[in-house]
Protein backbone atom coordinates (compact mmCIF):
# COMPACT_ATOMS: atom_id res chain seq x y z
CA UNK A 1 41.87 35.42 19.94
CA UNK A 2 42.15 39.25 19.33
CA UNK A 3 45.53 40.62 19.70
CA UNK A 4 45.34 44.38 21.25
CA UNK A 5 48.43 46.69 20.84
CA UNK A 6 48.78 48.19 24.16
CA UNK A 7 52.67 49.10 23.70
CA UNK A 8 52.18 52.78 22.92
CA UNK A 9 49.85 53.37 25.11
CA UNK A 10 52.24 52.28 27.90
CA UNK A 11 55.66 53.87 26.26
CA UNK A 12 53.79 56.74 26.47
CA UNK A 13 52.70 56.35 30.09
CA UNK A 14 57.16 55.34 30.76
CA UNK A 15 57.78 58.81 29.23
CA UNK A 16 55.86 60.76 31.07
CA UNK A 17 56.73 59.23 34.35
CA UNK A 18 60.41 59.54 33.00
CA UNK A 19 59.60 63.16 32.71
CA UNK A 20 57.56 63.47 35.86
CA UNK A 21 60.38 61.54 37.53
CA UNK A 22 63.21 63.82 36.15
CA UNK A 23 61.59 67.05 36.78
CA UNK A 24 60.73 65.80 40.47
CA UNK A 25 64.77 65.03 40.62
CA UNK A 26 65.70 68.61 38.95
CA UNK A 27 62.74 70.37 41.88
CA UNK A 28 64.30 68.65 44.58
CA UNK A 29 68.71 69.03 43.18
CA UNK A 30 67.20 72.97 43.08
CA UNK A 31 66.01 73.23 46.60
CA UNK A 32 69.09 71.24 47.74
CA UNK A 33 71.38 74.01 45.88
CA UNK A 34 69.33 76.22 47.18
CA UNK A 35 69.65 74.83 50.99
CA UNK A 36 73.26 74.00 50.65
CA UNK A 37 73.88 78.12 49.23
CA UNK A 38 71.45 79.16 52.19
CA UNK A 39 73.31 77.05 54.69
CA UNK A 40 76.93 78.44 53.41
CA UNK A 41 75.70 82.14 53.27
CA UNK A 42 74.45 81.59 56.97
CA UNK A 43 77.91 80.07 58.03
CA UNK A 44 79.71 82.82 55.97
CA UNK A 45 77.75 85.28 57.87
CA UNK A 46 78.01 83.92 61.50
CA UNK A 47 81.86 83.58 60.29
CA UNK A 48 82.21 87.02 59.56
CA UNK A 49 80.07 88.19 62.61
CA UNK A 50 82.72 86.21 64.95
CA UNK A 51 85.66 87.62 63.67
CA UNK A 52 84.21 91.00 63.83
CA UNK A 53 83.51 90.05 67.67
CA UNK A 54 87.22 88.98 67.92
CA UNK A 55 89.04 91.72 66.65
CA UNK A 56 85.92 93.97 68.74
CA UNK A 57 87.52 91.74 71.77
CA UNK A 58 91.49 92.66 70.79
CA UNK A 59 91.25 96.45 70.46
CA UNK A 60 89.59 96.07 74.09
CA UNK A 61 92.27 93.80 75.44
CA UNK A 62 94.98 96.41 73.89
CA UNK A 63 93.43 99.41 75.85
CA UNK A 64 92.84 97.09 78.71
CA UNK A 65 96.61 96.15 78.85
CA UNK A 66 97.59 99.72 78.31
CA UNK A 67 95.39 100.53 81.35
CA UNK A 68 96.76 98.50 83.06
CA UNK A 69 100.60 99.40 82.75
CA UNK A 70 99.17 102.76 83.57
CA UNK A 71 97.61 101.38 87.04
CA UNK A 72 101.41 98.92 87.59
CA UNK A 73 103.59 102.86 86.57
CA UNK A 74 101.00 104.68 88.75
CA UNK A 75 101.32 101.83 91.92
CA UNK A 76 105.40 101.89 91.45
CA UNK A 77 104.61 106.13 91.51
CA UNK A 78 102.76 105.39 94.59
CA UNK A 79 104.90 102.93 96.12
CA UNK A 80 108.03 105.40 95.61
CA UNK A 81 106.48 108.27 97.16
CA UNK A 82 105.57 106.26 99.77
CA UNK A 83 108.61 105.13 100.60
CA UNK A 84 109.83 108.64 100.19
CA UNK A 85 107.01 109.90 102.33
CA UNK A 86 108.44 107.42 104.95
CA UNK A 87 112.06 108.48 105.02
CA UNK A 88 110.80 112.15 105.02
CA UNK A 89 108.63 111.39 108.53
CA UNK A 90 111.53 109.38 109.77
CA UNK A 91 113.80 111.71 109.42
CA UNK A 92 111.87 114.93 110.76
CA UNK A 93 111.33 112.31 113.87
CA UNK A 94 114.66 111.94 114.51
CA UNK A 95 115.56 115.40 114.21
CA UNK A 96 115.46 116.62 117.44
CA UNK A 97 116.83 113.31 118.87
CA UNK A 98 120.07 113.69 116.28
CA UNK A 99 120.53 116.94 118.18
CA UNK A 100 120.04 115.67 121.69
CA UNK A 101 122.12 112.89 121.22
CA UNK A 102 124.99 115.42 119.88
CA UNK A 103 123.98 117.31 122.89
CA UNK A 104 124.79 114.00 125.27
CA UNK A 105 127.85 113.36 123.33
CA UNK A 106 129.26 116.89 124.15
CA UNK A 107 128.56 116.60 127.66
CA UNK A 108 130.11 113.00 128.15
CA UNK A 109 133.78 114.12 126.23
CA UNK A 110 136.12 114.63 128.89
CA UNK A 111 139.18 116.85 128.18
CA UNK A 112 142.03 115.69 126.06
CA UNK A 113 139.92 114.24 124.29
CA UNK A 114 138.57 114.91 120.57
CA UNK A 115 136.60 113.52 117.85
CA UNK A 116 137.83 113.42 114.35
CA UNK A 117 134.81 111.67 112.67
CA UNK A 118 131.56 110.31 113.95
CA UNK A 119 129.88 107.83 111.49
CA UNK A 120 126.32 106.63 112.36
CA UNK A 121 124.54 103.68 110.39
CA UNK A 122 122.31 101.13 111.70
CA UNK A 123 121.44 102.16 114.89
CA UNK A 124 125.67 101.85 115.23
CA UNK A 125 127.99 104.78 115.79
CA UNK A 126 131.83 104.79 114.89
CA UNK A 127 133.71 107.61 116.57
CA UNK A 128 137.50 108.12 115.46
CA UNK A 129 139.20 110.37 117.40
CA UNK A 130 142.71 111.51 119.09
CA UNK A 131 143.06 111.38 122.95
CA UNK A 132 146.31 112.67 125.31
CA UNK A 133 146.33 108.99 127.03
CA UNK A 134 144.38 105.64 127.14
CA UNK A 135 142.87 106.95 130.63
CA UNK A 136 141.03 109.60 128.40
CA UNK A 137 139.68 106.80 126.31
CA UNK A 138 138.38 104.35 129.28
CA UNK A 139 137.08 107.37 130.53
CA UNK A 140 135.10 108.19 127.96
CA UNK A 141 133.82 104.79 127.15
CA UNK A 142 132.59 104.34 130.96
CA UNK A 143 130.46 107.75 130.14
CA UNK A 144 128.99 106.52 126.89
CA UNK A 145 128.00 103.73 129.37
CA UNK A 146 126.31 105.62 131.70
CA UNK A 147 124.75 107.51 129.32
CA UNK A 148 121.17 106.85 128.71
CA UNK A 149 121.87 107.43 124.88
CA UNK A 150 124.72 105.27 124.46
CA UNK A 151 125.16 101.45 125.00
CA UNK A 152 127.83 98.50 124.69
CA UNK A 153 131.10 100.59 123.73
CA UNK A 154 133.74 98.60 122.04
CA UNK A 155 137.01 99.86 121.10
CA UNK A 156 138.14 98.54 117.95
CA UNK A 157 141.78 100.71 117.33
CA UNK A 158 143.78 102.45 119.75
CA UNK A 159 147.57 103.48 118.30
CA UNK A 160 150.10 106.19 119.71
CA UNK A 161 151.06 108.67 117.49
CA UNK A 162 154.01 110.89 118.28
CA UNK A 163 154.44 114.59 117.13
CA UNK A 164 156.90 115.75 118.27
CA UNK A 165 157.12 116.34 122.10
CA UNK A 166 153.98 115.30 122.71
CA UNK A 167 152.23 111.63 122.42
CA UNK A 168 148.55 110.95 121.07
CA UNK A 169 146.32 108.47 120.83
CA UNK A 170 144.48 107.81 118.13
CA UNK A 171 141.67 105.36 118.98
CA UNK A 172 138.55 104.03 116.92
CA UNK A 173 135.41 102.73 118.60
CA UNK A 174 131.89 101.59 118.18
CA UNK A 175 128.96 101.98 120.44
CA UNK A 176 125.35 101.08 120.06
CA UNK A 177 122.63 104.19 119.75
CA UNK A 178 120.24 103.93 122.31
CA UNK A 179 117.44 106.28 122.75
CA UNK A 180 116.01 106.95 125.80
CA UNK A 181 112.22 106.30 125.77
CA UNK A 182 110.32 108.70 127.79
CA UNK A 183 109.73 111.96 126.05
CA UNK A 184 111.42 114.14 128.88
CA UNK A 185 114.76 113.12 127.41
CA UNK A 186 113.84 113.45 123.20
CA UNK A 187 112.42 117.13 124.23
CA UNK A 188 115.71 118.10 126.44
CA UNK A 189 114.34 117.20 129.45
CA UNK A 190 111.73 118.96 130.10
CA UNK A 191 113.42 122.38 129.31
């Protein structure tokens, strides 16, 4: 039986399929570097692109706050002069009612009698005055009574006070403002 050397035929045919096999793994580790440097490049750049959108997004948000303290200063502004506005029309609508009612008040102060102060606040009025007897007082409560511009007197103080000869009263009361309502009486009745 014939012997046939077949070993370098086939050690051959092992190295080139080492080679083939080799170069196949050095093709395929290239394209994987390659994907893997693609894939990072791509991140980097979506990376990069999203913190340019951020800081894009925070120099809005800083003009948008500052725009908005401008709008909350401009609304106090606003609120202020409204309020101002509002003391303004309140007081040119009591105007000729302040007079009126100093009008009433001279008409209703019988003699011997006189005012030192006159405080208002609140809708309240505090008169401090000097009178020549307690009649003078009661007399002049009953007529802030019966005044349509006065209500509910109360006298809080009365006190003599001697000078010499002659005796005074000094009294302090309180008595409610009361407005009449019908425009014949704000305007001076009619006059």
């Amino acid at each position: 039986m014939a012997h046939i050397n077949l070993l370098p035929w086939r050690e051959a045919l092992r190295k080139q399929k080492k080679q083939d096999f080799f170069a196949v793994v050095a093709i395929f580790s290239g394209i994987m570097i390659a994907v893997v440097i693609a894939a990072h490049l791509y991140m980097a750049s979506l990376i990069d692109n999203q913190i340019a959108r951020n800081e894009t997004l925070k120099r809005e948000i800083t003009q948008i706050d500052k725009k908005i303290k401008e709008i909350k200063d401009l609304e106090n502004q606003k609120e202020q002069l409204i309020a101002r506005m509002r003391v303004i029309e309140e007081l040119q609508s009591n105007r000729p009612a302040i007079v009126r009612l100093f009008d009433e008040l001279a008409k209703i102060i019988p003699e011997g009698l006189y005012i030192d102060s006159l405080v208002q606040k609140n809708g309240s009025i505090t008169i401090t005055g000097q009178a020549q007897s307690n009649a003078r007082v009661s007399a002049f409560m009953r007529a802030l009574e019966e005044s349509a511009w006065f209500k509910q007197p109360s006298l809080e103080v009365i006190s003599s006070k001697s000078a010499g000869a002659r005796k005074a009263r000094e009294f302090t009361l309180r008595v409610s403002q009361d407005a009449p309502v019908s425009q014949d009486a704000v305007d001076g009745g009619g006059k």
